[in-house]
C-alpha atoms as a PDB file:
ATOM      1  CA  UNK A   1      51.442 -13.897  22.134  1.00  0.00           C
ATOM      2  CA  UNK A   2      53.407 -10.589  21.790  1.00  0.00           C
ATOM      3  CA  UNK A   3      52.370  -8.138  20.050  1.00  0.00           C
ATOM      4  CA  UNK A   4      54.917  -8.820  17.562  1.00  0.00           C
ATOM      5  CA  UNK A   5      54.214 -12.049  17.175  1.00  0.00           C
ATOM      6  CA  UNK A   6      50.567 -11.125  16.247  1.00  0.00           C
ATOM      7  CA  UNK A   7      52.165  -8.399  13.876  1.00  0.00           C
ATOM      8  CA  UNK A   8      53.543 -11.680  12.463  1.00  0.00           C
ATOM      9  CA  UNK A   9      51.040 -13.748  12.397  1.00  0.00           C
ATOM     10  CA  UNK A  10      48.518 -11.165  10.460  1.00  0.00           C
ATOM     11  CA  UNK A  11      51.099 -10.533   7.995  1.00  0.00           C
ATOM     12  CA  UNK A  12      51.820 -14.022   7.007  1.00  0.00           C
ATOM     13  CA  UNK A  13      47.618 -14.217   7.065  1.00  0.00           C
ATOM     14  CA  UNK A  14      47.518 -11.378   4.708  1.00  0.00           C
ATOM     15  CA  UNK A  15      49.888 -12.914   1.800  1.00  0.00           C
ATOM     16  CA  UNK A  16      48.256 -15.792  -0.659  1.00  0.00           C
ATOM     17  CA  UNK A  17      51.521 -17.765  -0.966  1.00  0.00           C
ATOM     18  CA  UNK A  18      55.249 -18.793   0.372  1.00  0.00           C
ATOM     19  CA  UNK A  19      57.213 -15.740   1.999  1.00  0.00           C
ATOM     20  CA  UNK A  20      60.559 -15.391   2.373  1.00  0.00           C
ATOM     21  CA  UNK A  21      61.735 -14.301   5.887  1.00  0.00           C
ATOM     22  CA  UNK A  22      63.491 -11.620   4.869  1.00  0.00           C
ATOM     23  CA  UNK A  23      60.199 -10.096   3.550  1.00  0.00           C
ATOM     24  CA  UNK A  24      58.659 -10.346   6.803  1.00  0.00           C
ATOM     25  CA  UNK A  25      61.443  -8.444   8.105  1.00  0.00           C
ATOM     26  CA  UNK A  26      61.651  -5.621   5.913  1.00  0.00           C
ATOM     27  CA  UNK A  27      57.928  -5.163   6.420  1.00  0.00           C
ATOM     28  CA  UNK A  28      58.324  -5.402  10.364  1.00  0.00           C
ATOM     29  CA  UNK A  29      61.529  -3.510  10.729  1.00  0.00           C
ATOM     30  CA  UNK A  30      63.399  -6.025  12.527  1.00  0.00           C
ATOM     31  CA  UNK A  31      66.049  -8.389  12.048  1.00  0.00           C
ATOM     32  CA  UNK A  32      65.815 -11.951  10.072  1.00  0.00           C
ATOM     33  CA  UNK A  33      66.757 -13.631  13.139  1.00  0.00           C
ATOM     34  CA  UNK A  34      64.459 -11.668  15.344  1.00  0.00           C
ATOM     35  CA  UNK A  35      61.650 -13.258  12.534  1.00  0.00           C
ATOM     36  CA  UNK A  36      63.298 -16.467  12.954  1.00  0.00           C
ATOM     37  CA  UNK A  37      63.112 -16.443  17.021  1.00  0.00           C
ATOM     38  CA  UNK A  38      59.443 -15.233  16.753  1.00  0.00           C
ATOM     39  CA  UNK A  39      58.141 -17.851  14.249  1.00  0.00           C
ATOM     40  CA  UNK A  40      59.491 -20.553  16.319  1.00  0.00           C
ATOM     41  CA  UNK A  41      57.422 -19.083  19.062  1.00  0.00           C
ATOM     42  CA  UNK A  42      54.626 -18.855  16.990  1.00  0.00           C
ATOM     43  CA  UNK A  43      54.781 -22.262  15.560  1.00  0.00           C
ATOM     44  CA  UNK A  44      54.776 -24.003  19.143  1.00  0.00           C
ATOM     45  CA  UNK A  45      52.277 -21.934  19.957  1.00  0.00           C
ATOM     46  CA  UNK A  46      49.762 -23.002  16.872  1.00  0.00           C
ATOM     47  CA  UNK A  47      50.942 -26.357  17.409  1.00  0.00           C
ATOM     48  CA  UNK A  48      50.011 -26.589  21.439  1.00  0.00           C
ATOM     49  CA  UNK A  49      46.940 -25.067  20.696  1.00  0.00           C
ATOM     50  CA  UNK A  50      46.112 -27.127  17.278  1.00  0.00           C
ATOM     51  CA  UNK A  51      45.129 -23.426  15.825  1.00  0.00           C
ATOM     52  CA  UNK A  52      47.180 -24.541  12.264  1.00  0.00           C
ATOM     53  CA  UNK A  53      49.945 -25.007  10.811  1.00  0.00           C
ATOM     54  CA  UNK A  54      53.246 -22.583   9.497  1.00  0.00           C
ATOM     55  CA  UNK A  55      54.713 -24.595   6.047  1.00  0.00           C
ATOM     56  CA  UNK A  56      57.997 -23.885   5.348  1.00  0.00           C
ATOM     57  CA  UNK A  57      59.338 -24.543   2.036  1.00  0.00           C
ATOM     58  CA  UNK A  58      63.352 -23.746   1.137  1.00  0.00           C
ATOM     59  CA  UNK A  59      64.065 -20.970  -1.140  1.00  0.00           C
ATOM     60  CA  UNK A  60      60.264 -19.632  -1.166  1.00  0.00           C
ATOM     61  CA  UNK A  61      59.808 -18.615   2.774  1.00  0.00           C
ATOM     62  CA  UNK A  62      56.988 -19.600   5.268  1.00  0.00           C
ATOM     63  CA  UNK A  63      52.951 -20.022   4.488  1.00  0.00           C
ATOM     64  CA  UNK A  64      50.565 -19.720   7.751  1.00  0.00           C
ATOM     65  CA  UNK A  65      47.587 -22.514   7.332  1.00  0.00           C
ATOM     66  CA  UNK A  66      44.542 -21.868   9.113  1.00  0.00           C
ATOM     67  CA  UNK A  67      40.879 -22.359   9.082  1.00  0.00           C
ATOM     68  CA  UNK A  68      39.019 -19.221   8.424  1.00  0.00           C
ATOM     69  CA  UNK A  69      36.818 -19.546  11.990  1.00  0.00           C
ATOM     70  CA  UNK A  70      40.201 -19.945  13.787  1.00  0.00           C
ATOM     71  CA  UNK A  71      41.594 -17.146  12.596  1.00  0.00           C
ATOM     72  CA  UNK A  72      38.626 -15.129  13.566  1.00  0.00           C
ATOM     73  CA  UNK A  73      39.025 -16.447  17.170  1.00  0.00           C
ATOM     74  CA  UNK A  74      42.338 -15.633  17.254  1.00  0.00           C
ATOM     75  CA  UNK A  75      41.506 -12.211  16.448  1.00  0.00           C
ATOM     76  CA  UNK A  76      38.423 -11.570  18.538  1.00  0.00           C
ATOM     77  CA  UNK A  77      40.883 -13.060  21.468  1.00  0.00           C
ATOM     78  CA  UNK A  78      43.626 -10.359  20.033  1.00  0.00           C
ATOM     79  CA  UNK A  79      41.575  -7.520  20.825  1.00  0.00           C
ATOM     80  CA  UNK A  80      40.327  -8.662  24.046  1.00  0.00           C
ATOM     81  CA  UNK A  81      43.700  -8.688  25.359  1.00  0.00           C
ATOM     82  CA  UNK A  82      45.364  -6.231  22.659  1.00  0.00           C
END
């Protein structure tokens, strides 16, 4: 993954709830649809690699849903290559 797409992905991690995309944008400095292109990235990635899920509900944004130990692979992985 890019490193915006890990931006991404550990911002989404950090929040307890639904976000809207247009919060991940402001946060990231970078266009809606650039969020858009990236989460579809992200969410074929997740999928290919059964690492979780991204739940998207209408009106209240996008929720990442992974397991705790996943996420800490992801991240030792991250900084391998990061």
């Amino acid at each position: 993954m890019t490193e915006r797409q890990m931006d991404i992905l550990y911002y989404l991690h950090a929040q307890d709830d639904f976000v809207p995309v247009s919060d991940i944008s402001v946060a990231l400095q970078v266009s809606v649809k650039t969020i858009r292109n990236e989460l579809l990235i992200i969410q074929e990635v997740i999928k290919k690699e059964s690492l979780g899920t991204l739940e998207k509900k209408p009106r209240l944004g996008i929720k990442l849903v992974i397991e705790a130990e996943v996420w800490r692979d992801i991240q030792d992985s991250w900084k391998v290559k990061g």
